[in-house]
N, C-alpha and C. Protein backbone atom coordinates (compact mmCIF):
# COMPACT_ATOMS: atom_id res chain seq x y z
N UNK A 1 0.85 -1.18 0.00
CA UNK A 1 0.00 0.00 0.00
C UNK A 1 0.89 1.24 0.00
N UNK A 2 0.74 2.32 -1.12
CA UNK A 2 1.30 3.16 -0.97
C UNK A 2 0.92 4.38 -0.57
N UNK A 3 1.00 4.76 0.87
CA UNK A 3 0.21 5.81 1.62
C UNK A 3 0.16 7.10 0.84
N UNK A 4 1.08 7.54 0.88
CA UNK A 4 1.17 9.45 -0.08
C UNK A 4 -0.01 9.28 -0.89
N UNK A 5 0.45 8.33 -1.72
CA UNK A 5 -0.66 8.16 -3.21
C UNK A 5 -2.49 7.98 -2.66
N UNK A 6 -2.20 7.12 -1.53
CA UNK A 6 -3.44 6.74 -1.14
C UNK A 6 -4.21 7.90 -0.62
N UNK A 7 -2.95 8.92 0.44
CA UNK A 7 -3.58 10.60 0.72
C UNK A 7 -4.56 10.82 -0.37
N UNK A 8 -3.27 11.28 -1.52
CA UNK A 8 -4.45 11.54 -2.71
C UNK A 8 -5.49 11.63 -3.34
N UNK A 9 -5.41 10.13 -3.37
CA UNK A 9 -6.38 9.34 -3.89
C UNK A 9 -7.57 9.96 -3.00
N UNK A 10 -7.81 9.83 -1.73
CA UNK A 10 -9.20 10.17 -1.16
C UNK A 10 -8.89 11.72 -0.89
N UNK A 11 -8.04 12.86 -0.84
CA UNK A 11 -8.50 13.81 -1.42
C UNK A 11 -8.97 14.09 -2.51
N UNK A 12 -8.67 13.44 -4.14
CA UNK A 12 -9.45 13.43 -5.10
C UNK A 12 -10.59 13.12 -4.98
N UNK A 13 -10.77 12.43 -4.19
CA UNK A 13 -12.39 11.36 -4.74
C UNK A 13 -13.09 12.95 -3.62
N UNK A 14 -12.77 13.39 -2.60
CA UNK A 14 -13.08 14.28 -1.76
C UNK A 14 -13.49 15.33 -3.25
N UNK A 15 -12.70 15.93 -3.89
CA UNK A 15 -12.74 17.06 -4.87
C UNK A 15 -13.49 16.63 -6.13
N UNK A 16 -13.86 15.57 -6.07
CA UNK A 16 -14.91 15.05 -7.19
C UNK A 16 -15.93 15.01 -6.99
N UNK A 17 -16.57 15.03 -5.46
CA UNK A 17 -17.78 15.31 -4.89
C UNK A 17 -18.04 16.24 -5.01
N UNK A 18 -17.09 17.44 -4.37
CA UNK A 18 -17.08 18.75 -4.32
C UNK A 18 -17.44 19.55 -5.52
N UNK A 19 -16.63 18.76 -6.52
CA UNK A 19 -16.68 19.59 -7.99
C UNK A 19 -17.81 19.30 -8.08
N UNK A 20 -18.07 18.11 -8.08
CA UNK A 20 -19.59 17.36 -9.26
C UNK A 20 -20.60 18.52 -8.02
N UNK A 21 -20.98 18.04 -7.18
CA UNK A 21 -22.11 18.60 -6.13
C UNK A 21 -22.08 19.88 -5.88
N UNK A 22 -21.04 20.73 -5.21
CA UNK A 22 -20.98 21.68 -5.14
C UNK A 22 -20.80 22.90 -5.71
N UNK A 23 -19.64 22.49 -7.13
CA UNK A 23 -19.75 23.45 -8.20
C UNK A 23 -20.34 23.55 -9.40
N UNK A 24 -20.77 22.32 -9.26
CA UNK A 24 -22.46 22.20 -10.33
C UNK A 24 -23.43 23.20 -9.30
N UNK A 25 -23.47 22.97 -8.51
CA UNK A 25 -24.42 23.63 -7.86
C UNK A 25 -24.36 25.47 -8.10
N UNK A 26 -23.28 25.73 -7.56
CA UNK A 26 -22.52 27.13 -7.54
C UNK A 26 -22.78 28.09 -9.27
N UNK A 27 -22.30 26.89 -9.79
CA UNK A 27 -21.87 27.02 -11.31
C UNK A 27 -23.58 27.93 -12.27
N UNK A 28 -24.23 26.55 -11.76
CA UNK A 28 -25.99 27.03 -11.96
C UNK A 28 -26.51 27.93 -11.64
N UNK A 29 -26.02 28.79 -10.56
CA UNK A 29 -26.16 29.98 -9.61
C UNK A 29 -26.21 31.04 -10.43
N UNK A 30 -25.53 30.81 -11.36
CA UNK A 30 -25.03 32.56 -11.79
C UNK A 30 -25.33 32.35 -13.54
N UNK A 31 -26.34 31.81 -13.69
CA UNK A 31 -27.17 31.55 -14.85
C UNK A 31 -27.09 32.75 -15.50
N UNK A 32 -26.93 32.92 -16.42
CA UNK A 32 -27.07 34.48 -17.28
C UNK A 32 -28.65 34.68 -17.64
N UNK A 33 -29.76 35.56 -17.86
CA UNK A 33 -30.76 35.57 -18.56
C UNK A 33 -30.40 35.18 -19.58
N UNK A 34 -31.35 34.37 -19.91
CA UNK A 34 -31.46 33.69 -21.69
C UNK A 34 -31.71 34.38 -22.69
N UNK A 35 -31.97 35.57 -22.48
CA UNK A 35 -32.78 36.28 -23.53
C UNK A 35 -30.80 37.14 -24.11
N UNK A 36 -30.17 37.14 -23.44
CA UNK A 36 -28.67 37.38 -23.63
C UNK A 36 -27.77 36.40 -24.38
N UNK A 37 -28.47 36.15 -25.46
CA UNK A 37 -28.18 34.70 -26.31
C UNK A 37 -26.58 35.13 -26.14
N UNK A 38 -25.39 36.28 -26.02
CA UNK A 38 -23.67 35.73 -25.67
C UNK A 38 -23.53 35.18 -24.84
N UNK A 39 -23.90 35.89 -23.65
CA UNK A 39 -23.74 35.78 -22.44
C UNK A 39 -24.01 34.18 -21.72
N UNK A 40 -25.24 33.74 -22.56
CA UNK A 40 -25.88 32.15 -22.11
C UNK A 40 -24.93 31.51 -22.86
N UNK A 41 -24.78 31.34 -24.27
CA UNK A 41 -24.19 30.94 -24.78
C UNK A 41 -22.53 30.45 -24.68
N UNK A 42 -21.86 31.87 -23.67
CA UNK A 42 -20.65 31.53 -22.99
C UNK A 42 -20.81 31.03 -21.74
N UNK A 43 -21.62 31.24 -20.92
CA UNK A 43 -22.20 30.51 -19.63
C UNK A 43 -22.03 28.70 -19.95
N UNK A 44 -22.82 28.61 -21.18
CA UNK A 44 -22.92 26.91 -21.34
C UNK A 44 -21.67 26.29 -21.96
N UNK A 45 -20.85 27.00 -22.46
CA UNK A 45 -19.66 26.45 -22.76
C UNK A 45 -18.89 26.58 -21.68
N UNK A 46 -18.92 27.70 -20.51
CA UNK A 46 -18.53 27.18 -19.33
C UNK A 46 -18.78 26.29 -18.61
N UNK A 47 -20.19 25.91 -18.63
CA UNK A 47 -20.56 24.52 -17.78
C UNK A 47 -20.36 23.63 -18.41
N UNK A 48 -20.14 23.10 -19.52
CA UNK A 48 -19.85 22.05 -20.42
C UNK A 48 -18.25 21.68 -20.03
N UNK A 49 -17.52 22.52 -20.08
CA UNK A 49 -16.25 22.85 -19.73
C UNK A 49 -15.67 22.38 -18.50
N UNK A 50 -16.49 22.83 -17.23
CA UNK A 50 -16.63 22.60 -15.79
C UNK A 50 -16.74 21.34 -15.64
N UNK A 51 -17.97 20.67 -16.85
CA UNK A 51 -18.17 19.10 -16.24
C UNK A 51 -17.24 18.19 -16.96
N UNK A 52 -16.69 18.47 -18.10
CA UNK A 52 -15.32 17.97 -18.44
C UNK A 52 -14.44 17.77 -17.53
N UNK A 53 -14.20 18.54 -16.54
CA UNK A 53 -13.23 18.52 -15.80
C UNK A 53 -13.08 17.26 -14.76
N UNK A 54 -14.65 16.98 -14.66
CA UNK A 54 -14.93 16.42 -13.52
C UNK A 54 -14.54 14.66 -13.79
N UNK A 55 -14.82 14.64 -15.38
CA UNK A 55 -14.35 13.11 -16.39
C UNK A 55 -12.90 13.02 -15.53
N UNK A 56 -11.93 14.17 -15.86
CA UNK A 56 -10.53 13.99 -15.67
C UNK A 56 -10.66 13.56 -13.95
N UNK A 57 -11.31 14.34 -12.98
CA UNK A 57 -10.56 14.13 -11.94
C UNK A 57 -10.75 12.59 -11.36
N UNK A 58 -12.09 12.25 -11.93
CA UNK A 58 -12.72 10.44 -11.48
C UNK A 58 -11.41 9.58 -11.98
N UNK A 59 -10.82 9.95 -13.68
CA UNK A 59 -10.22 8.79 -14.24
C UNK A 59 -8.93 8.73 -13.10
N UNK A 60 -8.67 10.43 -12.87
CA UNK A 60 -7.14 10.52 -12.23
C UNK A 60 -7.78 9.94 -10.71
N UNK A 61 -8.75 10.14 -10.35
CA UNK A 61 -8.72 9.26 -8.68
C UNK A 61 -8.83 7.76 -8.83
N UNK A 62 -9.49 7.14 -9.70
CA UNK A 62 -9.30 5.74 -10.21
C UNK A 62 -7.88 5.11 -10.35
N UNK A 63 -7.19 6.42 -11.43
CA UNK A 63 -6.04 5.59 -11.63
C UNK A 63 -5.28 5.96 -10.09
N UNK A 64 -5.18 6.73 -8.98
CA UNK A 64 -4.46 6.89 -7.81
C UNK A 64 -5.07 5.61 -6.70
N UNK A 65 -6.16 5.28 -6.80
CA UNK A 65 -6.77 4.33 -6.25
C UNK A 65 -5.73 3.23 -6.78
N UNK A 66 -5.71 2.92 -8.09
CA UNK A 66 -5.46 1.31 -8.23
C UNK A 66 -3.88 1.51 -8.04
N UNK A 67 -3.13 2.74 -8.02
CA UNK A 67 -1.46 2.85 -7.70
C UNK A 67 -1.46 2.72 -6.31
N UNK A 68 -2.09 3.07 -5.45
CA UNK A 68 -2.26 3.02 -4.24
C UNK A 68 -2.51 1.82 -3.61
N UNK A 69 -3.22 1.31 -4.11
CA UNK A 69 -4.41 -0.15 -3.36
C UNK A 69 -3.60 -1.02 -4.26
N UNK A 70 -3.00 -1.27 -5.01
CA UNK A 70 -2.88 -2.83 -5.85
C UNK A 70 -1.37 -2.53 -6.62
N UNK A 71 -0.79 -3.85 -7.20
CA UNK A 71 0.05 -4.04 -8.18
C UNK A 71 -0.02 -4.26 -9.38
N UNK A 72 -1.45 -3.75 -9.78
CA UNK A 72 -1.43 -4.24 -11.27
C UNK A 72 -0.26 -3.52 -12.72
N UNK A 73 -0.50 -2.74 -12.34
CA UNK A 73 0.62 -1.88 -12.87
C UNK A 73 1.77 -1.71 -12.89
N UNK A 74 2.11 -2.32 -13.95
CA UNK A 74 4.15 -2.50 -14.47
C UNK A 74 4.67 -0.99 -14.49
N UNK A 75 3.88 -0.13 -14.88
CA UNK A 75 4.29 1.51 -15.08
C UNK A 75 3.68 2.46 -13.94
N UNK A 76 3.59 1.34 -12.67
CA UNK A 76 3.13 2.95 -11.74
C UNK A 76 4.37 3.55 -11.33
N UNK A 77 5.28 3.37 -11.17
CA UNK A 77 6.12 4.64 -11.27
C UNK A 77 6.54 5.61 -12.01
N UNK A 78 6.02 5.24 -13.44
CA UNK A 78 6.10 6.50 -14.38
C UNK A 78 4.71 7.06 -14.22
N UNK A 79 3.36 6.21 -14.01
CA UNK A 79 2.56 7.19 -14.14
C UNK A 79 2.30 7.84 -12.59
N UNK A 80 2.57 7.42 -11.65
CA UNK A 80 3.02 8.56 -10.51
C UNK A 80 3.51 9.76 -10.87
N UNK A 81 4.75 9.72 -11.29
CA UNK A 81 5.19 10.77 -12.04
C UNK A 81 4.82 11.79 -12.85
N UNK A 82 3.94 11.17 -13.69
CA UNK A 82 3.21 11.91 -14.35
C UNK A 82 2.19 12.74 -14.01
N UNK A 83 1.47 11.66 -13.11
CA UNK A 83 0.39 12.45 -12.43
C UNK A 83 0.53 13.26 -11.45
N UNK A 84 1.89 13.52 -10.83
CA UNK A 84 2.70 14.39 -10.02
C UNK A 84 2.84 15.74 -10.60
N UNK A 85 3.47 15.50 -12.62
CA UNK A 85 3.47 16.69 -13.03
C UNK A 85 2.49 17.47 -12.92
N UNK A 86 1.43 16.67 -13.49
CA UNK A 86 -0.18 17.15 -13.78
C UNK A 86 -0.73 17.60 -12.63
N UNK A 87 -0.74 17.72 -11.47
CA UNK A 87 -1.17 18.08 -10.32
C UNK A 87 -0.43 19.69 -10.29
N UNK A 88 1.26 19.56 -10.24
CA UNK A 88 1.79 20.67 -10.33
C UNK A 88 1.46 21.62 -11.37
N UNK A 89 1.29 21.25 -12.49
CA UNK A 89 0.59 22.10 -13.91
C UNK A 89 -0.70 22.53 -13.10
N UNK A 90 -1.72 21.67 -12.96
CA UNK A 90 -2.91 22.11 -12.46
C UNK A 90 -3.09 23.33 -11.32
N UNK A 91 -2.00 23.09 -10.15
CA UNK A 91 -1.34 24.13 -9.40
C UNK A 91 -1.42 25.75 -9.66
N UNK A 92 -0.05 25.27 -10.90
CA UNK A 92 0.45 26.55 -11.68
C UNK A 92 -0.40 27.18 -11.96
N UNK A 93 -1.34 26.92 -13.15
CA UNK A 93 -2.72 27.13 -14.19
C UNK A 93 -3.45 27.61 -13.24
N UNK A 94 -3.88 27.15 -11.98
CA UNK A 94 -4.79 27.70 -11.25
C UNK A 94 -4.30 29.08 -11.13
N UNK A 95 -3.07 29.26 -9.73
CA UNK A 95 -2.41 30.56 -9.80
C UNK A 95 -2.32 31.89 -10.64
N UNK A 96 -1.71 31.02 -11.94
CA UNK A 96 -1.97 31.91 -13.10
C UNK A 96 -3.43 32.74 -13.56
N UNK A 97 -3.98 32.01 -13.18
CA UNK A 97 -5.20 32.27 -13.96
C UNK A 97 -5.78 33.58 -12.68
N UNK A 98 -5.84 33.34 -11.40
CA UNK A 98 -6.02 34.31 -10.51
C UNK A 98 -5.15 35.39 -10.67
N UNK A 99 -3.89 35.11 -10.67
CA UNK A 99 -2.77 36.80 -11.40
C UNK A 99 -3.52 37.36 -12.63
N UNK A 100 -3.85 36.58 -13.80
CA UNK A 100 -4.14 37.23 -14.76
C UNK A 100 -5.50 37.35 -14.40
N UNK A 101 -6.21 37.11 -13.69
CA UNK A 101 -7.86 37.98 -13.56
C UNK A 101 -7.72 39.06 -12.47
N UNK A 102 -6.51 39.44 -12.05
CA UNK A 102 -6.05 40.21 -11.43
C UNK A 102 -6.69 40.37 -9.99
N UNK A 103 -6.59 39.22 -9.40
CA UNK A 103 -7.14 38.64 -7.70
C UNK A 103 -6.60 39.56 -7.50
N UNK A 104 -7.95 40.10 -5.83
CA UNK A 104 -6.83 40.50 -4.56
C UNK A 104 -6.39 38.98 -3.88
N UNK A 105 -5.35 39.38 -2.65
CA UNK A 105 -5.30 38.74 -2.00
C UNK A 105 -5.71 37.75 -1.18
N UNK A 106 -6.83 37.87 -0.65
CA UNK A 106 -8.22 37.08 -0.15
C UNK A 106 -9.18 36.35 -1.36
N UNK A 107 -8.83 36.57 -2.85
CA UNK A 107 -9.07 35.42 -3.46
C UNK A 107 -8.89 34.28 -3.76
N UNK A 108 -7.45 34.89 -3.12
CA UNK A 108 -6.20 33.36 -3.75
C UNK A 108 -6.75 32.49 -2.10
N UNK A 109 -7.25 33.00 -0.70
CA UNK A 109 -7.62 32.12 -0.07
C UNK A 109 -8.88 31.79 0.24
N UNK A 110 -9.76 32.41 -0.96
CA UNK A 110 -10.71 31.81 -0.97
C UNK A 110 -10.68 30.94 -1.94
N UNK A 111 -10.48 30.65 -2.89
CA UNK A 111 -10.50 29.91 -3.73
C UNK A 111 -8.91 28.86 -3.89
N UNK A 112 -9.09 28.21 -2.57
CA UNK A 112 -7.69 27.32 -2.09
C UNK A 112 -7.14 26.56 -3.17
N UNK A 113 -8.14 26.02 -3.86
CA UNK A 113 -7.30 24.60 -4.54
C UNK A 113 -6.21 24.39 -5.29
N UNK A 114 -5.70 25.90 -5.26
CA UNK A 114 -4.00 25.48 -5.67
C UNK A 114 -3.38 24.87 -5.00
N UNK A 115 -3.53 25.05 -3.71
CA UNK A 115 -2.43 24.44 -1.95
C UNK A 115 -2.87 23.20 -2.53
N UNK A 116 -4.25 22.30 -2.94
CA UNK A 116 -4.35 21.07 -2.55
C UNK A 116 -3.93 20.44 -4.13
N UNK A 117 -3.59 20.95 -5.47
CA UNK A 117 -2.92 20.69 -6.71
C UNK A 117 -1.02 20.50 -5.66
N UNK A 118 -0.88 21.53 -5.38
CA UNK A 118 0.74 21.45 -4.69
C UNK A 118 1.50 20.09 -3.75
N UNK A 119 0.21 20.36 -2.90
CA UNK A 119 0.55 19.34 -2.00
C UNK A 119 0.38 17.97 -2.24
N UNK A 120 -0.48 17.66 -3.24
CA UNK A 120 -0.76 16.42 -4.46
C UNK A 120 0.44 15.93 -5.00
N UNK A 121 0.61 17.14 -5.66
CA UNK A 121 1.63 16.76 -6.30
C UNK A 121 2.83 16.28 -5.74
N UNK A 122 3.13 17.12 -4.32
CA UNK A 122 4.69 16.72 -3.68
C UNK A 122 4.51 15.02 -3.31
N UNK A 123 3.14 14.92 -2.74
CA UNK A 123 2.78 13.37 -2.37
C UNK A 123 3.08 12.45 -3.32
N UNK A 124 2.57 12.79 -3.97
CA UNK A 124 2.55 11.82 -5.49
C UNK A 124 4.28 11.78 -5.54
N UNK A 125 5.10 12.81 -5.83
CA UNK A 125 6.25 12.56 -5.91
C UNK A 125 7.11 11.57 -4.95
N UNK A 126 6.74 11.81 -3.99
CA UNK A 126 7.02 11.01 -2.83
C UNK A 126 6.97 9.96 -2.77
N UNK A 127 6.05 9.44 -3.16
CA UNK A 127 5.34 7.70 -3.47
C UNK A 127 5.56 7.52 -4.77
N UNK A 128 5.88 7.95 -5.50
CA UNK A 128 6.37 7.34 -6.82
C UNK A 128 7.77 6.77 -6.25
């Protein structure tokens, strides 16, 4: 059993609830009037977008589950690795994206989930 990975693993499956339940929820909140055919129109390619995301985080807690829990895998130490980068990218991208929408300060801690992309990632490195 590889603990770090296993951290992970049930913080993902934690952030897949969250995403799916809570930012579906959130997401629906701020509906544009329809009669604003851009505005809806970019709204739904944001939620389309949003629930894409949510495909990636199940496959990536699946695949941290079976690196964690089992040996089936001849390549879990490269894809540890990988999924180490991808956590750190995800990190970055987040960050970035708050500099360039030009956050104050109290956005970057309201909207945490860079710390938990970072700290993913160091785990993951760890257990690879």
């Amino acid at each position: 059993m590889n603990i770090p990975v296993l951290i992970v693993a049930c913080f993902s499956l934690l952030a897949v609830i969250a995403h799916v339940i809570g930012g579906t929820k959130e997401t629906v909140s701020i509906a544009p009037d329809e009669n604003n055919i851009l505005l809806t129109r970019s709204w739904k390619q944001a939620m389309c977008a949003f629930q894409m995301l949510a495909i990636d985080l199940i496959a990536v807690t699946i695949a941290l589950f079976t690196i964690s829990l089992t040996d089936l895998l001849s390549f879990e130490y490269e894809l540890t690795l990988f999924l180490s980068v991808l956590y750190l990218l995800w990190g970055v991208v987040w960050l970035v994206q708050l500099v360039w929408l030009k956050s104050n300060a109290k956005t970057f801690m309201y909207l945490p989930q860079w710390i938990f992309w970072f700290v993913g990632s160091g785990l993951l490195y760890i257990g690879a």
